[in-house]
C-alpha atoms as a PDB file:
ATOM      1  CA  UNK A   1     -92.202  -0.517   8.857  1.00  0.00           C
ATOM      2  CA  UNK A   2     -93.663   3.068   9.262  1.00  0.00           C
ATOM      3  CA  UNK A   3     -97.319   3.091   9.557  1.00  0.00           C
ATOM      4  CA  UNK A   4     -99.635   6.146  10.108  1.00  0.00           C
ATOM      5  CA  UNK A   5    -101.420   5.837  13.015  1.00  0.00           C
ATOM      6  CA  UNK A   6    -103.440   9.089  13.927  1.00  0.00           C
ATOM      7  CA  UNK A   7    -104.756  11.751  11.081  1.00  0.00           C
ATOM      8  CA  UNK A   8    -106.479  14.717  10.773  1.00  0.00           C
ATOM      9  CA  UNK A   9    -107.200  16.739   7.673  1.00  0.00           C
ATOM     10  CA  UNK A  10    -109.055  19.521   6.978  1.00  0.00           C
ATOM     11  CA  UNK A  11    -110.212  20.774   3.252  1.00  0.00           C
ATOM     12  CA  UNK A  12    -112.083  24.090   1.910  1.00  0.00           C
ATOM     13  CA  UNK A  13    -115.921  23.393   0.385  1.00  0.00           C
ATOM     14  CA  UNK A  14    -115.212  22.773  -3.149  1.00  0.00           C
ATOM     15  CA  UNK A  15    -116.566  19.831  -5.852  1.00  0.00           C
ATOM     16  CA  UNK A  16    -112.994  18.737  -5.940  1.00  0.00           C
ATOM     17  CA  UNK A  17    -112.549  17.965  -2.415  1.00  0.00           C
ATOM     18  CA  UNK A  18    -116.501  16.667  -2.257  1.00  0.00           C
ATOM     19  CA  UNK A  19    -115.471  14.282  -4.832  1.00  0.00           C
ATOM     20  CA  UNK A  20    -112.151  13.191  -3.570  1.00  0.00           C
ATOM     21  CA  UNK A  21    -113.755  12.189  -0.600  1.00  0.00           C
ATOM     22  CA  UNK A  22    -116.803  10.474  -1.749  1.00  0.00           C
ATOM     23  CA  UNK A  23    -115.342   7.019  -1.164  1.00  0.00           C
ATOM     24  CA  UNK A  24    -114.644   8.190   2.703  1.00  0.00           C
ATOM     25  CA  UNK A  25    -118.079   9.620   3.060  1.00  0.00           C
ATOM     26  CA  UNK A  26    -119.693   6.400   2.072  1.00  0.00           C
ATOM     27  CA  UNK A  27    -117.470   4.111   4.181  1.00  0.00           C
ATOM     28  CA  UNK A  28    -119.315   6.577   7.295  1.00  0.00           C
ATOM     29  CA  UNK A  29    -122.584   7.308   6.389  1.00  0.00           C
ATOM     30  CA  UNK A  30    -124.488   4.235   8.060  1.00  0.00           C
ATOM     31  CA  UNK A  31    -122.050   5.011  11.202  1.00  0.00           C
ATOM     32  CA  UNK A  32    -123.058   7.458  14.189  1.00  0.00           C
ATOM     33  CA  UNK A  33    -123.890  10.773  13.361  1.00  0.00           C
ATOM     34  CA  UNK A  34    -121.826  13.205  15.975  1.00  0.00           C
ATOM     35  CA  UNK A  35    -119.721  16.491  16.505  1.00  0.00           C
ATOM     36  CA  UNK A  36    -116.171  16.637  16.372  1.00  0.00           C
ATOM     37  CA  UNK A  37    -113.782  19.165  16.648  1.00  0.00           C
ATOM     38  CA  UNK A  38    -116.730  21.457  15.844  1.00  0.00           C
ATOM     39  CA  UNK A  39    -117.840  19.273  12.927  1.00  0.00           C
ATOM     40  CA  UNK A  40    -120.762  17.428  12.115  1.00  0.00           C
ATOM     41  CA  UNK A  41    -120.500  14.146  10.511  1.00  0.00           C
ATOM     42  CA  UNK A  42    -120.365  10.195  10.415  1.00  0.00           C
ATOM     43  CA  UNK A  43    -118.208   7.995  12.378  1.00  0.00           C
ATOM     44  CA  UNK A  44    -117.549   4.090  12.037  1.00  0.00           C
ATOM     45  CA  UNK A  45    -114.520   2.593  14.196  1.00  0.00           C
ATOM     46  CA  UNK A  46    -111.296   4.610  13.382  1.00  0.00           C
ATOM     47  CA  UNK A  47    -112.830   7.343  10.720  1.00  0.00           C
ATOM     48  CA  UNK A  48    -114.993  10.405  10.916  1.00  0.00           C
ATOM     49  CA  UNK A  49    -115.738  12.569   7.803  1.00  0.00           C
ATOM     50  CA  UNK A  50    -118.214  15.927   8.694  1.00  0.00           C
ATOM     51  CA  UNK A  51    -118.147  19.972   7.609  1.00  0.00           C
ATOM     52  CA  UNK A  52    -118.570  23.041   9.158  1.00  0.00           C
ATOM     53  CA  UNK A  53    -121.083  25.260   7.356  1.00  0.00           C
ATOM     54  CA  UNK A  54    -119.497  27.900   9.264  1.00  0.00           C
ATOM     55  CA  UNK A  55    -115.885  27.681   7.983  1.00  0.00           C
ATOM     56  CA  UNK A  56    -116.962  25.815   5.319  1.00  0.00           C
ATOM     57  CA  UNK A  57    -114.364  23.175   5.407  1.00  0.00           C
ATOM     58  CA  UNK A  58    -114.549  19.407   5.445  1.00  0.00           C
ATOM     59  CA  UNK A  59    -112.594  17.283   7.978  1.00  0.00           C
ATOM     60  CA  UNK A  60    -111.455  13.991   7.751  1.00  0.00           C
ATOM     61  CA  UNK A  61    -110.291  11.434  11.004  1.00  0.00           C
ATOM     62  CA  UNK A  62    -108.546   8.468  11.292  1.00  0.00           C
ATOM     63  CA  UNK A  63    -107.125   6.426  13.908  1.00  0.00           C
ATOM     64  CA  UNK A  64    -105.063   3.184  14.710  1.00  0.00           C
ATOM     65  CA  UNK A  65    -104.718   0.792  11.297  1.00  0.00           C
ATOM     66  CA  UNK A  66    -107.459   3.207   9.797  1.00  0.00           C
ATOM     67  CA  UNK A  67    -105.702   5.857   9.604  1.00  0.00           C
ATOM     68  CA  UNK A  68    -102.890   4.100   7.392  1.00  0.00           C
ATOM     69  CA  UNK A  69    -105.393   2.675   4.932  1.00  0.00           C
ATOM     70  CA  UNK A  70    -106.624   6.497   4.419  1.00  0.00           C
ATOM     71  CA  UNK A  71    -103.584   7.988   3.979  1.00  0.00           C
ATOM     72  CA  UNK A  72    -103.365   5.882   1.442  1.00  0.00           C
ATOM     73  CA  UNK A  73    -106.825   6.654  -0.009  1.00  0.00           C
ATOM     74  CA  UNK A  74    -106.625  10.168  -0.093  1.00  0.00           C
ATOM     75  CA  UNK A  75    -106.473  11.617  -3.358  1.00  0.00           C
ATOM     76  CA  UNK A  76    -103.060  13.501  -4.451  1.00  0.00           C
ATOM     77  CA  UNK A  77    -104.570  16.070  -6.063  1.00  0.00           C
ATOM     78  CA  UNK A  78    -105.961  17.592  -2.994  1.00  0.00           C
ATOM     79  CA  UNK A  79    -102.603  17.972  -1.783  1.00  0.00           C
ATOM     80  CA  UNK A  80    -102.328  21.824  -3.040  1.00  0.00           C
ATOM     81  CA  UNK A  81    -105.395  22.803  -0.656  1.00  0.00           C
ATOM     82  CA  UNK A  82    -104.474  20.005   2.432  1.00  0.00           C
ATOM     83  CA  UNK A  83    -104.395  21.883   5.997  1.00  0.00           C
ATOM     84  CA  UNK A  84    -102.762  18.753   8.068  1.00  0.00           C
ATOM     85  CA  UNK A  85    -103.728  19.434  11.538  1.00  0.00           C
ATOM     86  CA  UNK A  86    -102.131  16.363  12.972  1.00  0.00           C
ATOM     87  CA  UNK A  87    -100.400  13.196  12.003  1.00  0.00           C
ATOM     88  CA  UNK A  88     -98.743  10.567  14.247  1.00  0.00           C
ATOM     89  CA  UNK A  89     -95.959   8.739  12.547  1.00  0.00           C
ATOM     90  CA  UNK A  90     -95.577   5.404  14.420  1.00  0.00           C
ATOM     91  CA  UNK A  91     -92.467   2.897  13.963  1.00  0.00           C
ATOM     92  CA  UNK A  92     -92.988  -0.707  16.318  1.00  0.00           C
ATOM     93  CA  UNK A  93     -89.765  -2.991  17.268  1.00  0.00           C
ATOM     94  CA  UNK A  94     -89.094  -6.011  19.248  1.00  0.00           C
ATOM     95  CA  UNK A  95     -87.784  -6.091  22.432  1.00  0.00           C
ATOM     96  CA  UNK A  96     -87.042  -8.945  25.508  1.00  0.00           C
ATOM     97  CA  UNK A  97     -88.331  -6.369  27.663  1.00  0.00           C
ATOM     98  CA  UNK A  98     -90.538  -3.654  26.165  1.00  0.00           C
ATOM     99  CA  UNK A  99     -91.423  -1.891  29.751  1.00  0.00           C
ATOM    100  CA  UNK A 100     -87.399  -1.923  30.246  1.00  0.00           C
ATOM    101  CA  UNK A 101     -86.325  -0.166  26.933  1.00  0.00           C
ATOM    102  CA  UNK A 102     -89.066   2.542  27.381  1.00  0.00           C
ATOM    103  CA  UNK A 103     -88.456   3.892  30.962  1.00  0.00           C
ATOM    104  CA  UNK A 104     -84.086   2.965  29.541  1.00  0.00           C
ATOM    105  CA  UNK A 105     -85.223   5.988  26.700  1.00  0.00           C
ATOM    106  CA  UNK A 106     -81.749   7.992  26.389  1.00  0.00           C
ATOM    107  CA  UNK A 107     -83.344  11.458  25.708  1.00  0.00           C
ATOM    108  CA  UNK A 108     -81.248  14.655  24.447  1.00  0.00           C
ATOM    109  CA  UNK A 109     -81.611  17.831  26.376  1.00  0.00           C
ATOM    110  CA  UNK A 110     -84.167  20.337  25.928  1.00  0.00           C
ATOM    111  CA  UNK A 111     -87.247  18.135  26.052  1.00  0.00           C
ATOM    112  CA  UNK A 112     -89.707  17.822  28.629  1.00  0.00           C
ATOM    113  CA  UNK A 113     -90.211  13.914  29.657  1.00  0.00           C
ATOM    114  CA  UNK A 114     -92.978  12.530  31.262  1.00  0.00           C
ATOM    115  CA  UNK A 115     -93.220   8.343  32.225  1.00  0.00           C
ATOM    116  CA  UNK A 116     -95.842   6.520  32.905  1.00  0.00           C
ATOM    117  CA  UNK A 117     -95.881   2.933  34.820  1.00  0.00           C
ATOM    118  CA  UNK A 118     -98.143   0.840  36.110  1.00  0.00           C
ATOM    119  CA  UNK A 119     -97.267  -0.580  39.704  1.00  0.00           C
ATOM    120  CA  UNK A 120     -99.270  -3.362  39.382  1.00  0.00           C
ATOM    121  CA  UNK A 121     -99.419  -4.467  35.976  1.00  0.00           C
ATOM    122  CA  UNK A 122     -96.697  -4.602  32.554  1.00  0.00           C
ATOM    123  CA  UNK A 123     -97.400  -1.321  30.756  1.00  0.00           C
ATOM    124  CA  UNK A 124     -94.801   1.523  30.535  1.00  0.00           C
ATOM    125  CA  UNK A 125     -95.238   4.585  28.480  1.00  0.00           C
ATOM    126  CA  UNK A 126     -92.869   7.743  28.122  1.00  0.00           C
ATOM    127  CA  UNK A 127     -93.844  11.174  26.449  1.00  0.00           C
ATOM    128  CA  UNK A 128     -90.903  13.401  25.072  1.00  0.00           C
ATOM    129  CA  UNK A 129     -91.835  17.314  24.595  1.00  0.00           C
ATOM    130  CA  UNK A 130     -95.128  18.919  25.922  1.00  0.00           C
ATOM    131  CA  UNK A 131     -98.655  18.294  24.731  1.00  0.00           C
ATOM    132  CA  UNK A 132     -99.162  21.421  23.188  1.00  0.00           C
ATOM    133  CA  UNK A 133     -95.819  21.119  21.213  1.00  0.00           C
ATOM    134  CA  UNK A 134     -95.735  20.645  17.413  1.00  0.00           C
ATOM    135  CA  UNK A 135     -93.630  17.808  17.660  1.00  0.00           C
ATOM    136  CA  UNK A 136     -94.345  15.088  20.635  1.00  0.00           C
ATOM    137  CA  UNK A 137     -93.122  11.942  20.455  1.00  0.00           C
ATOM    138  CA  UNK A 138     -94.611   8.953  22.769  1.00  0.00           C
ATOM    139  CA  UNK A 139     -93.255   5.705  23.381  1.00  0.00           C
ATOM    140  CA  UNK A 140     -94.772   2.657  25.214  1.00  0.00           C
ATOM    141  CA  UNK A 141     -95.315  -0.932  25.586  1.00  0.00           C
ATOM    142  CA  UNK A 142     -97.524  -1.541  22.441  1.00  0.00           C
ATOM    143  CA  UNK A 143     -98.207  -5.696  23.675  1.00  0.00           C
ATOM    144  CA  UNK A 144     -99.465  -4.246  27.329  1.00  0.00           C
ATOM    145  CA  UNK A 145    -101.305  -1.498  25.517  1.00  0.00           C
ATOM    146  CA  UNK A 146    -103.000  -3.764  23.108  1.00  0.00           C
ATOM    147  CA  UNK A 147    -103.191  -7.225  24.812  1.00  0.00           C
ATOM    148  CA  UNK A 148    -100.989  -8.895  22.415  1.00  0.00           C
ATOM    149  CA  UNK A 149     -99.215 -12.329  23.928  1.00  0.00           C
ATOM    150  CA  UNK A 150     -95.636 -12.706  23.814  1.00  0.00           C
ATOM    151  CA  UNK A 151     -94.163 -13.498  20.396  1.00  0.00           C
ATOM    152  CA  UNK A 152     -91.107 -15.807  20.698  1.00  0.00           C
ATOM    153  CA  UNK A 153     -90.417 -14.049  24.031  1.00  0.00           C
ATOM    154  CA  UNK A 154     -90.369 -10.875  22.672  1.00  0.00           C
ATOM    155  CA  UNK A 155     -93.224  -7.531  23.154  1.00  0.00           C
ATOM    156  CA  UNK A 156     -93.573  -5.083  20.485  1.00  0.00           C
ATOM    157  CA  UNK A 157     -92.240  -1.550  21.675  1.00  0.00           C
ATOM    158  CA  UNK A 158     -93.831   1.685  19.308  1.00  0.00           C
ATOM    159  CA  UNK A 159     -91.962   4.417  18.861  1.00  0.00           C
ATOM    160  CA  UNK A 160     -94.596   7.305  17.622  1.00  0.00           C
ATOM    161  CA  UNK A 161     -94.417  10.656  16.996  1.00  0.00           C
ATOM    162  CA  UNK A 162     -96.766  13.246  17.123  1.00  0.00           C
ATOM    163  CA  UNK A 163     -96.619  15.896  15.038  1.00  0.00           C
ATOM    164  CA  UNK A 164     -99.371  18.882  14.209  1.00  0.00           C
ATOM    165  CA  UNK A 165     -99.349  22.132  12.572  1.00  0.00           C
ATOM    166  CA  UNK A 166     -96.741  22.797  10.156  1.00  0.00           C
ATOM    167  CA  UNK A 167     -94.777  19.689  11.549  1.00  0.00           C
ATOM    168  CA  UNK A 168     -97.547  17.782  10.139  1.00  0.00           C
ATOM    169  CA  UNK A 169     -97.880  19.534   6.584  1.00  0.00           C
ATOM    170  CA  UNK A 170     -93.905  18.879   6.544  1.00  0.00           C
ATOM    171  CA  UNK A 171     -94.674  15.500   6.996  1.00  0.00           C
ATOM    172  CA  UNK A 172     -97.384  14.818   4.654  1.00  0.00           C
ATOM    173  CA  UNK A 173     -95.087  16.501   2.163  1.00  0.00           C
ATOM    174  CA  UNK A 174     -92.683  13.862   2.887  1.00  0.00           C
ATOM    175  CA  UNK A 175     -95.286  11.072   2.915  1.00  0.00           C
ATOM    176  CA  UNK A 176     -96.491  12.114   0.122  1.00  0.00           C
ATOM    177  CA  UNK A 177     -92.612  11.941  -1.662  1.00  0.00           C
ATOM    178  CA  UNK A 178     -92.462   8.447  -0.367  1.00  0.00           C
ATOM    179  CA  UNK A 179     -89.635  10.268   1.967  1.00  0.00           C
ATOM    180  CA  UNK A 180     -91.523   9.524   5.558  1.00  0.00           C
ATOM    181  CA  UNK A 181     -88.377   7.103   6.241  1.00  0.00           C
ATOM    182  CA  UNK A 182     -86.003   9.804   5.836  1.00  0.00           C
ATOM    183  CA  UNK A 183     -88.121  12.562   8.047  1.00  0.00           C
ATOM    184  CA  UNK A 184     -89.173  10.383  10.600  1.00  0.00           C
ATOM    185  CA  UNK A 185     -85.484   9.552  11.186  1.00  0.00           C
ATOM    186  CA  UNK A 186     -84.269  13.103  11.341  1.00  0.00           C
ATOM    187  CA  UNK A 187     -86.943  13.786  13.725  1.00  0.00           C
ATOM    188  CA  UNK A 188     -85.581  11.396  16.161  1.00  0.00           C
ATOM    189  CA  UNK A 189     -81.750  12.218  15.643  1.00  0.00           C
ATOM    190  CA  UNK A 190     -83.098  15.411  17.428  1.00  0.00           C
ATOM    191  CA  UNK A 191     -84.870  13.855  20.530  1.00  0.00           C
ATOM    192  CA  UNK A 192     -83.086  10.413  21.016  1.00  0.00           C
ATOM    193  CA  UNK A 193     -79.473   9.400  20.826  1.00  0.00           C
ATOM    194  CA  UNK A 194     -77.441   7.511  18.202  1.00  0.00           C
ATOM    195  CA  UNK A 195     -78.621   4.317  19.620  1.00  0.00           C
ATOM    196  CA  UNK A 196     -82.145   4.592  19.276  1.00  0.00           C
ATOM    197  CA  UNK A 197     -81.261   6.148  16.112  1.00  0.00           C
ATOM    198  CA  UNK A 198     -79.538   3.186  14.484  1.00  0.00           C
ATOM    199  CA  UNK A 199     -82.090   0.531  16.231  1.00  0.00           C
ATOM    200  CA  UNK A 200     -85.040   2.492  14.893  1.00  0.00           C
ATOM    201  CA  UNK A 201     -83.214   2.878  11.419  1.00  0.00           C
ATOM    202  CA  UNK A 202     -82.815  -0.813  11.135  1.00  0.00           C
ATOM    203  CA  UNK A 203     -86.195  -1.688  12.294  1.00  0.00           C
ATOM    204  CA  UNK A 204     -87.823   0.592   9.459  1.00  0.00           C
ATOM    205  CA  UNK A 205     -85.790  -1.079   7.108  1.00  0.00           C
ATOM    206  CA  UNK A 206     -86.521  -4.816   8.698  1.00  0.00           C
ATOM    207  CA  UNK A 207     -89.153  -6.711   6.299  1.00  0.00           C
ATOM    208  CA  UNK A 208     -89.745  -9.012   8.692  1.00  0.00           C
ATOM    209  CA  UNK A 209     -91.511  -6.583  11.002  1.00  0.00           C
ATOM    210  CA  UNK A 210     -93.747  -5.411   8.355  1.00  0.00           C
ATOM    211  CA  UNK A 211     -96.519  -6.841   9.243  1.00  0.00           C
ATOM    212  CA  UNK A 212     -97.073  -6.407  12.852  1.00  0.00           C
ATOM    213  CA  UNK A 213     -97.773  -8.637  14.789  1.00  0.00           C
ATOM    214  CA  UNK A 214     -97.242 -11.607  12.377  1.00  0.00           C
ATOM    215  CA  UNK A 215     -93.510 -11.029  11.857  1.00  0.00           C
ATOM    216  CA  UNK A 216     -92.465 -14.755  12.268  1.00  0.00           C
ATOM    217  CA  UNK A 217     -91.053 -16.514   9.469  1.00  0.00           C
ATOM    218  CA  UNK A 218     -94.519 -18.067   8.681  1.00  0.00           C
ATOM    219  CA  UNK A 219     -95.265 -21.315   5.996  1.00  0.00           C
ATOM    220  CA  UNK A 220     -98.474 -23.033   5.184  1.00  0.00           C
ATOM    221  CA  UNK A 221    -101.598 -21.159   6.790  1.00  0.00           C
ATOM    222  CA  UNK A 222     -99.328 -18.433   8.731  1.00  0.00           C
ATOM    223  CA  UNK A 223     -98.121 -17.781   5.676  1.00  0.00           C
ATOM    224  CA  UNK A 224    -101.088 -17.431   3.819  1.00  0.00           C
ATOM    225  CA  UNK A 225    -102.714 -15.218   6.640  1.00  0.00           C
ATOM    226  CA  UNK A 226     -99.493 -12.807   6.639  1.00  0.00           C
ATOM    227  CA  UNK A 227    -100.127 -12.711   2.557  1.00  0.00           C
ATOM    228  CA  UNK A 228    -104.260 -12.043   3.238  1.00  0.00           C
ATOM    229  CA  UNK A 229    -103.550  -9.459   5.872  1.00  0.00           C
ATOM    230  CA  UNK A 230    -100.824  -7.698   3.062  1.00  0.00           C
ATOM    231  CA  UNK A 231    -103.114  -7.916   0.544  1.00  0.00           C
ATOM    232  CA  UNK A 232    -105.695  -6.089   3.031  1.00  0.00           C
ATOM    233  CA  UNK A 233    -103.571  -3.337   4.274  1.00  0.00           C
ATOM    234  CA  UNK A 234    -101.625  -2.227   1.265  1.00  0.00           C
ATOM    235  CA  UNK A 235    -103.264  -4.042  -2.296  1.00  0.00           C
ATOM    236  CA  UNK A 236    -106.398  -3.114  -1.516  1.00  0.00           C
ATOM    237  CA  UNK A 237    -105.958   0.512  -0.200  1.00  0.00           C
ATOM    238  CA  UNK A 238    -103.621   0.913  -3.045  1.00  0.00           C
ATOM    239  CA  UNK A 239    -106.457  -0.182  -5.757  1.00  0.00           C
ATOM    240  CA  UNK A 240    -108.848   2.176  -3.963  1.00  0.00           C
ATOM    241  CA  UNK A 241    -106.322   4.756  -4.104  1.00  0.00           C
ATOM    242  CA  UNK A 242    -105.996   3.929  -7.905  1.00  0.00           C
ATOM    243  CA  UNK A 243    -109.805   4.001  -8.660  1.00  0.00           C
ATOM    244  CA  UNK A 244    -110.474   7.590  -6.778  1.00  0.00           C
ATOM    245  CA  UNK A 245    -108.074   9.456  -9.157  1.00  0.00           C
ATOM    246  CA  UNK A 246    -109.115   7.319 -12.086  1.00  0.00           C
ATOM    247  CA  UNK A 247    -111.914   5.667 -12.133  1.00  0.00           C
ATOM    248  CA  UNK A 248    -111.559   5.178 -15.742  1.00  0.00           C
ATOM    249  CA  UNK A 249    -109.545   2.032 -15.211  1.00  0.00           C
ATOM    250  CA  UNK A 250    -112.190   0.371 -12.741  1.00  0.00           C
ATOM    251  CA  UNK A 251    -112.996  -2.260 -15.661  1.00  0.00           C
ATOM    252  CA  UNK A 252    -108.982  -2.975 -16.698  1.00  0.00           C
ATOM    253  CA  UNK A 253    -108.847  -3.703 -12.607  1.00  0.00           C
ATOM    254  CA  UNK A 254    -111.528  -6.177 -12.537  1.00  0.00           C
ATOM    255  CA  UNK A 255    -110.529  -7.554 -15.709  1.00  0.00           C
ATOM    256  CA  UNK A 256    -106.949  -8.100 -13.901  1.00  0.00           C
ATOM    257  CA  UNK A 257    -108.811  -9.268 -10.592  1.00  0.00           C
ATOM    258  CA  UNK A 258    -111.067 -11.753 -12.909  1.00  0.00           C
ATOM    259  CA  UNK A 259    -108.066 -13.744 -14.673  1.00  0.00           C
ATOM    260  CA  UNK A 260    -106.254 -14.404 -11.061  1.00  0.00           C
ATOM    261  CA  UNK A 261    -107.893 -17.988 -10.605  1.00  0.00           C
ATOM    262  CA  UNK A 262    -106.673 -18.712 -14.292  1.00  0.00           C
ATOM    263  CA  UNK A 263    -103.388 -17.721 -13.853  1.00  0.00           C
ATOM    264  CA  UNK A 264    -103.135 -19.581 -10.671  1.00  0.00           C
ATOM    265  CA  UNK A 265    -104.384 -22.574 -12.050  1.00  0.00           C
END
């Protein structure tokens, strides 16, 4: 599964945008107030919403699972006046050997790499293309990086790329389409071989990797944990979502909420 991992959005003052981001301001505002990127707002783990008076634009930023459950939250219809300064597309895969298949990368021509190992410890990590380039793309042991235990033998390997400026508006676009599947891939065809290509193409497509890192086949309470963490990271973002663009239907979603238990029973 494609998840976004890293996002940064700017917007021009307006009662739209102050309004379509109400429900992002309120998750912050008993966070830390601080500067970023020369604006002044709220932060809580993995989201910052401020302005600049001076340029008079708002600024939202997510990271890690955050920044999927925003991406989601954002209302479409700010799409027409979106500046996407960055957004890191991230696909993770399964792998016997995660530090083996990173430094193994089979990169095309034309791109600057860069690895990264630790001597002492698991951990590999390999950037393709500069850091000031529009289009980055960083792989690395995700398990080492996060602490996350073998599963079955296996460590989860993320392939992410890291796209800003026009890259990233492209790839809103294509978020926004429901297309990110289709970009991300074409992306890759251009900085890894036909390997990675088909391995990464089967992985997006692999519902058992969905929902990293509980992608065992699961029954009794693994599989009601995989269903709660679901419900967390794509119902509930979706009602939010739902309710920003119209809140109109707030009551018909409790009302649906309210009759689960019955149903159930």
């Amino acid at each position: 599964m494609l998840t976004v991992d890293y996002l940064v959005v700017t917007y021009p003052y307006s009662q739209q945008v102050e309004a379509g981001l109400a429900s992002l301001q309120a998750r912050t505002m008993a966070g830390k107030r601080e500067m970023r990127l020369g604006f002044m707002g709220h932060a809580v783990p993995g989201l910052f919403v401020g302005d600049n008076p001076y340029t008079r634009r708002y600024m939202v930023q997510a990271t890690g699972g955050m920044a999927d459950i925003v991406a989601r939250m954002i209302p479409e219809r700010l799409d027409e006046i979106v500046s996407v300064a960055r957004i890191d597309i991230a696909c993770t895969t399964l792998s016997v050997d995660a530090d083996a298949e990173v430094l193994n990368t089979k990169v095309k021509g034309g791109y600057k790499v860069v690895q990264y190992r630790d001597l002492t410890d698991r951990g590999a990590t390999v950037y393709i293309g500069s850091p000031k380039s529009r289009m980055r793309m960083r792989i690395y042991n995700k398990s080492a990086e996060a602490g996350i235990d073998r599963q079955d033998g296996r460590e989860y390997v993320r392939y992410e790329l890291q796209l800003r400026n026009e890259y990233a508006d492209r790839a809103w676009k294509a978020y926004r389409q429901g297309n990110t599947a289709a970009h991300y891939l074409a992306l890759v065809m251009r900085m890894l071989d036909q390997q990675h290509y088909r391995m990464l193409s089967a992985a997006i497509n692999d519902e058992a990797e969905e929902l990293e890192p509980l992608f065992v086949e699961a029954t009794g309470v693994e599989w009601a944990n995989r269903r709660l963490l679901w419900i967390e990271r794509t119902v509930v973002p979706a009602i939010n979502r739902l309710l920003c663009e119209y809140p109109e239907l707030t009551d018909k979603v409790k009302a649906l909420l309210d009759d689960v238990p019955r149903r159930v029973v």
